[in-house]
PDB file of N, CA and C in Angstrom:
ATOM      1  N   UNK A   1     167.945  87.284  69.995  1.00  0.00           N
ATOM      2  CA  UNK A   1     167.550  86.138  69.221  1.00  0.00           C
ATOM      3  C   UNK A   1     167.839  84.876  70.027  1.00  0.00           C
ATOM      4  N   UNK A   2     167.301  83.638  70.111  1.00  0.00           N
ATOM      5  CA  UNK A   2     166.991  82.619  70.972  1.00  0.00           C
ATOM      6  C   UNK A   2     167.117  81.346  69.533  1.00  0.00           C
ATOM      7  N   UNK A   3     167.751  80.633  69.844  1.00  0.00           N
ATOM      8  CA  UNK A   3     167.776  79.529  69.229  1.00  0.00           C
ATOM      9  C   UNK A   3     167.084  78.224  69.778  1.00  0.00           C
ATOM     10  N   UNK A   4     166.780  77.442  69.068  1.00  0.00           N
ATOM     11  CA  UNK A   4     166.197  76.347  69.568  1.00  0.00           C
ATOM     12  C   UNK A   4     166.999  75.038  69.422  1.00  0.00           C
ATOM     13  N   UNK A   5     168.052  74.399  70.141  1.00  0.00           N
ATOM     14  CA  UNK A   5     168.592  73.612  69.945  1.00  0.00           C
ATOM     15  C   UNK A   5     168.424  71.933  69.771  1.00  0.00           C
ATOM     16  N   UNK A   6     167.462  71.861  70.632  1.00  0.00           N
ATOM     17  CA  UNK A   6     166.234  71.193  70.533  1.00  0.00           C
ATOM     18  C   UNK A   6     165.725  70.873  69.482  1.00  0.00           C
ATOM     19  N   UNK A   7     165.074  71.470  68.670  1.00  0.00           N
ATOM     20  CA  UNK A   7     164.478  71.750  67.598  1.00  0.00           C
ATOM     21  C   UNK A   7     165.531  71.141  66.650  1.00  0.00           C
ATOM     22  N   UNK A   8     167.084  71.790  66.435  1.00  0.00           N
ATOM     23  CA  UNK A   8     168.190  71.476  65.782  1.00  0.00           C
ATOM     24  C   UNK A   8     168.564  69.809  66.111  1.00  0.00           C
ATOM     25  N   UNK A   9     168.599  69.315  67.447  1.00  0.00           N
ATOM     26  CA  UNK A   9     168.746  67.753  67.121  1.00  0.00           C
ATOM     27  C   UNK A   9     168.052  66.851  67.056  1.00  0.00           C
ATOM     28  N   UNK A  10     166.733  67.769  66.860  1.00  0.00           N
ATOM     29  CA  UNK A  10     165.504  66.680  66.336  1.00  0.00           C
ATOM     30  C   UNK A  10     165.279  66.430  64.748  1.00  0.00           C
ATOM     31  N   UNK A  11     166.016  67.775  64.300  1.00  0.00           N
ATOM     32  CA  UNK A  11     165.467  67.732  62.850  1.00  0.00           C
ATOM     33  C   UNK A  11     166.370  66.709  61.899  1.00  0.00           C
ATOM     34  N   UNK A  12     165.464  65.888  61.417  1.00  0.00           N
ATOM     35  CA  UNK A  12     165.668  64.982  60.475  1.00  0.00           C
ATOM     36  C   UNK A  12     167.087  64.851  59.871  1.00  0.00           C
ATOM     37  N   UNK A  13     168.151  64.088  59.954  1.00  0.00           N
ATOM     38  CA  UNK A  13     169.137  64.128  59.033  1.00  0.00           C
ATOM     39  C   UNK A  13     170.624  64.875  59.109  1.00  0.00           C
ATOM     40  N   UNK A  14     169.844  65.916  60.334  1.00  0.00           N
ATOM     41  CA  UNK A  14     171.019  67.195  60.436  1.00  0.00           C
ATOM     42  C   UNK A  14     172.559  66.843  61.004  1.00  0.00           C
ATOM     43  N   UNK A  15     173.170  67.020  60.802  1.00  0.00           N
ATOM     44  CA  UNK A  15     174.777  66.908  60.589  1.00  0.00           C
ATOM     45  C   UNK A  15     175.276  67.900  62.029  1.00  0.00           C
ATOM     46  N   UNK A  16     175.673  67.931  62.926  1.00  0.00           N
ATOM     47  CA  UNK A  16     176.425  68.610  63.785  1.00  0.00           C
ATOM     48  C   UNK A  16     177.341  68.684  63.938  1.00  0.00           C
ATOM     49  N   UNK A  17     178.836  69.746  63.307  1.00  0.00           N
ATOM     50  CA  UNK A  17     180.049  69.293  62.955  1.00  0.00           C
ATOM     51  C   UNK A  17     180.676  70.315  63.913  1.00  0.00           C
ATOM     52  N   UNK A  18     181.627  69.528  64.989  1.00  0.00           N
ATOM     53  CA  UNK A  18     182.098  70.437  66.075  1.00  0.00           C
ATOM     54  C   UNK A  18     183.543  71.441  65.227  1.00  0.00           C
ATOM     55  N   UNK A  19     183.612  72.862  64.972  1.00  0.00           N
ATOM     56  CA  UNK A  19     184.406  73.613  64.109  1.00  0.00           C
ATOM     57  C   UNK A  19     185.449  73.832  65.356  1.00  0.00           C
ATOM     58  N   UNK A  20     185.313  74.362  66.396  1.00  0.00           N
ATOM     59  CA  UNK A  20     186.571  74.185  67.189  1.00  0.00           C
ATOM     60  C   UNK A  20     185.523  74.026  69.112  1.00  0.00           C
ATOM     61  N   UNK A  21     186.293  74.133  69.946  1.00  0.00           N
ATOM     62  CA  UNK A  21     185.501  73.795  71.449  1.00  0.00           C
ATOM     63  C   UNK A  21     184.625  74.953  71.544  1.00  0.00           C
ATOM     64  N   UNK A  22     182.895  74.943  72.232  1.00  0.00           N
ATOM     65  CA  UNK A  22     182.018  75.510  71.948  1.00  0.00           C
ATOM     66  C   UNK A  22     181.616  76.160  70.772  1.00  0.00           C
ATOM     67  N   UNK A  23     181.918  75.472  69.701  1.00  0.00           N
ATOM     68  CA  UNK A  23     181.422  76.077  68.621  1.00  0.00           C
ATOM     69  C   UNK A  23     181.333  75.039  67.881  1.00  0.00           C
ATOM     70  N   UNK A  24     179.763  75.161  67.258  1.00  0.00           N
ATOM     71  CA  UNK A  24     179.267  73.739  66.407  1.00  0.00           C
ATOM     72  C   UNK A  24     178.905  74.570  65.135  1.00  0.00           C
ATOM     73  N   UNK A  25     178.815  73.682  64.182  1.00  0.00           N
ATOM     74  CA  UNK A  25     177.911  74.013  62.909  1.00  0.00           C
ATOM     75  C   UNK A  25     177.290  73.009  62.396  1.00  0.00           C
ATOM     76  N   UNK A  26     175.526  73.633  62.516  1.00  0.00           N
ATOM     77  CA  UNK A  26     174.712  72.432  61.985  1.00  0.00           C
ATOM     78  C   UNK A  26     174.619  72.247  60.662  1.00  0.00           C
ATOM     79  N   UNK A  27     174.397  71.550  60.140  1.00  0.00           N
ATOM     80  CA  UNK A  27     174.471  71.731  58.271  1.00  0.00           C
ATOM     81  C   UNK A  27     172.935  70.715  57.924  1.00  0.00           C
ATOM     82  N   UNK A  28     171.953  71.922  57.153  1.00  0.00           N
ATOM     83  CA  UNK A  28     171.219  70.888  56.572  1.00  0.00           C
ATOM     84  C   UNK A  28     171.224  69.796  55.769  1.00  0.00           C
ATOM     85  N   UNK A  29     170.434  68.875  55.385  1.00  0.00           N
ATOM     86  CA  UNK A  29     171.391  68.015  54.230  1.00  0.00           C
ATOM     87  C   UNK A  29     170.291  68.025  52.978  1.00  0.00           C
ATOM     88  N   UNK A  30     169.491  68.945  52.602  1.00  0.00           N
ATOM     89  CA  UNK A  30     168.890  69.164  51.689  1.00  0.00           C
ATOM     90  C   UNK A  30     169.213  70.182  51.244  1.00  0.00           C
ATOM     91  N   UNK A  31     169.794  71.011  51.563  1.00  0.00           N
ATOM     92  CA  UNK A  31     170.301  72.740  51.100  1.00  0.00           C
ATOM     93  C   UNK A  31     172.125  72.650  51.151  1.00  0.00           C
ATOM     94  N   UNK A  32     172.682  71.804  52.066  1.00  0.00           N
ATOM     95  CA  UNK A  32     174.118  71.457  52.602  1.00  0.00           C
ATOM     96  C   UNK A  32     174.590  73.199  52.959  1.00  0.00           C
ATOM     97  N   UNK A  33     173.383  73.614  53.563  1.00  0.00           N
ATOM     98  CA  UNK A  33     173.973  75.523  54.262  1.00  0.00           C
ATOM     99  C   UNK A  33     173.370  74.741  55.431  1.00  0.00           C
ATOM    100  N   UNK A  34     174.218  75.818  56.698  1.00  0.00           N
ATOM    101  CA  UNK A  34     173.750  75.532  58.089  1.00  0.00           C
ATOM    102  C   UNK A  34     174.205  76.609  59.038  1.00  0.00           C
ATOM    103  N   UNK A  35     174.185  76.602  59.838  1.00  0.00           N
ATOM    104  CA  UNK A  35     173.916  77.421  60.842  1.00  0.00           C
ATOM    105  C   UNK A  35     175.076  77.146  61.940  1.00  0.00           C
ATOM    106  N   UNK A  36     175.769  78.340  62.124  1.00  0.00           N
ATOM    107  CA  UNK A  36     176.831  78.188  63.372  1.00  0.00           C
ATOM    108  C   UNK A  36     177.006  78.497  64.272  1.00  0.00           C
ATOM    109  N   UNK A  37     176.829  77.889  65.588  1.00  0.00           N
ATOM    110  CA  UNK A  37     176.137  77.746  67.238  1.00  0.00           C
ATOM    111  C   UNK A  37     177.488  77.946  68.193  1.00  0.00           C
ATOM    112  N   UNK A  38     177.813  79.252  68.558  1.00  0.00           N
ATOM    113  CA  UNK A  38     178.639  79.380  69.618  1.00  0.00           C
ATOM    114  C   UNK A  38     178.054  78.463  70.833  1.00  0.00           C
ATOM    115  N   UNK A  39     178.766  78.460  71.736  1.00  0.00           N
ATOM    116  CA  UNK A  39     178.424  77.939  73.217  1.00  0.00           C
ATOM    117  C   UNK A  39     176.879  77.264  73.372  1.00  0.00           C
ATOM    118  N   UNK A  40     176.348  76.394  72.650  1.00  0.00           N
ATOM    119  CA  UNK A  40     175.375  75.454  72.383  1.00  0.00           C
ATOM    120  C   UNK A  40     174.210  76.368  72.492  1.00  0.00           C
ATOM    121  N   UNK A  41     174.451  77.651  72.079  1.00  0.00           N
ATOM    122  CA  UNK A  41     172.957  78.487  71.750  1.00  0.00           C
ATOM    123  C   UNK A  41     173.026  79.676  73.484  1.00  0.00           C
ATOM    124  N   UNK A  42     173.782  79.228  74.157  1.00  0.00           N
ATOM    125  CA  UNK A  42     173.698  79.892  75.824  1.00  0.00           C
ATOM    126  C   UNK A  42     174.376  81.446  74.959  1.00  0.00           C
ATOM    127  N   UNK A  43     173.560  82.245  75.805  1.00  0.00           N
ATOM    128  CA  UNK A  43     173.728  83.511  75.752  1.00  0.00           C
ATOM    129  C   UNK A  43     175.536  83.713  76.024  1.00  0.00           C
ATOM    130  N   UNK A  44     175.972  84.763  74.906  1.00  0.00           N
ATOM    131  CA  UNK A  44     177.941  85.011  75.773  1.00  0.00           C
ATOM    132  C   UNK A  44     177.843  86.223  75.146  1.00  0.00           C
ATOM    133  N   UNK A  45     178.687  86.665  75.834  1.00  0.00           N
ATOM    134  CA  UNK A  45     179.822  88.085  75.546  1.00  0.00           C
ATOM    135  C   UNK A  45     180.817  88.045  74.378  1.00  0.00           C
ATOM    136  N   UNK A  46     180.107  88.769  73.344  1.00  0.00           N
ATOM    137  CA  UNK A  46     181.011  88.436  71.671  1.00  0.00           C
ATOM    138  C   UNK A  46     181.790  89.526  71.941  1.00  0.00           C
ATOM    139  N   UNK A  47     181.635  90.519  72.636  1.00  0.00           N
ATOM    140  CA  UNK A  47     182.055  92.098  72.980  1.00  0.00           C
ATOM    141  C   UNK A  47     183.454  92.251  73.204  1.00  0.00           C
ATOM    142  N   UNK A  48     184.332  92.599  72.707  1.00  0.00           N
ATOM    143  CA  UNK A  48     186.057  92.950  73.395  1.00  0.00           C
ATOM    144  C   UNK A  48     186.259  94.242  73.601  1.00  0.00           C
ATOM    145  N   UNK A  49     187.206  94.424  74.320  1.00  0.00           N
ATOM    146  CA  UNK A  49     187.228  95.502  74.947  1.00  0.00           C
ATOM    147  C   UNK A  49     188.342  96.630  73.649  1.00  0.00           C
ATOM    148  N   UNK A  50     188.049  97.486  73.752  1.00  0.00           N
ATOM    149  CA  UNK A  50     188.899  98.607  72.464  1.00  0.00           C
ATOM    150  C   UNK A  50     190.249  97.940  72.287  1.00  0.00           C
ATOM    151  N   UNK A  51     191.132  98.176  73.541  1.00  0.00           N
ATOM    152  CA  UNK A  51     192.625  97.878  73.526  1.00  0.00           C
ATOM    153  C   UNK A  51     192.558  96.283  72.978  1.00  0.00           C
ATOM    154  N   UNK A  52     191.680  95.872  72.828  1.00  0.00           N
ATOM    155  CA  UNK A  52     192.587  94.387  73.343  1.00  0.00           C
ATOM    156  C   UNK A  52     191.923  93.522  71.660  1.00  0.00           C
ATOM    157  N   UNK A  53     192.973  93.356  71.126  1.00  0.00           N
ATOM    158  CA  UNK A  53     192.721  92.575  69.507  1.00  0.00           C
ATOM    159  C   UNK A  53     191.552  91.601  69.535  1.00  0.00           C
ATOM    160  N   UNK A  54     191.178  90.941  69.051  1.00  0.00           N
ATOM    161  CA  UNK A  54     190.224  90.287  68.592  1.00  0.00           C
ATOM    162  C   UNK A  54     190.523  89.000  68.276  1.00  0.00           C
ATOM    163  N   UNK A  55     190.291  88.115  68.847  1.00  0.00           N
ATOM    164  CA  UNK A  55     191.483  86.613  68.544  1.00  0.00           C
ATOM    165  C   UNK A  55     190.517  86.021  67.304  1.00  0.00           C
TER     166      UNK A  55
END
């Protein structure tokens, strides 16, 4: 899946609220639901390895 970020700071009104470093959440402001953008939409590794906890 491919996001369009672009698209996200063009659209009218939208709210971009930084939740912690590389990680944003856009929030519509007609619905106030939005959408939450690891590493500004760039492809990453969500994957951990068995041994190792999950921060």
């Amino acid at each position: 899946m491919r996001l369009n970020i672009q698209g996200l700071e063009s659209y009218p009104s939208i709210k971009r609220i930084t939740v912690k470093p590389q990680t944003d959440r856009w929030v519509f402001p007609q619905t106030n639901a939005g959408v939450i953008v690891p590493a500004e939409g760039r492809i990453t590794n969500l994957d951990a390895p068995q041994d190792t906890p999950a921060l």
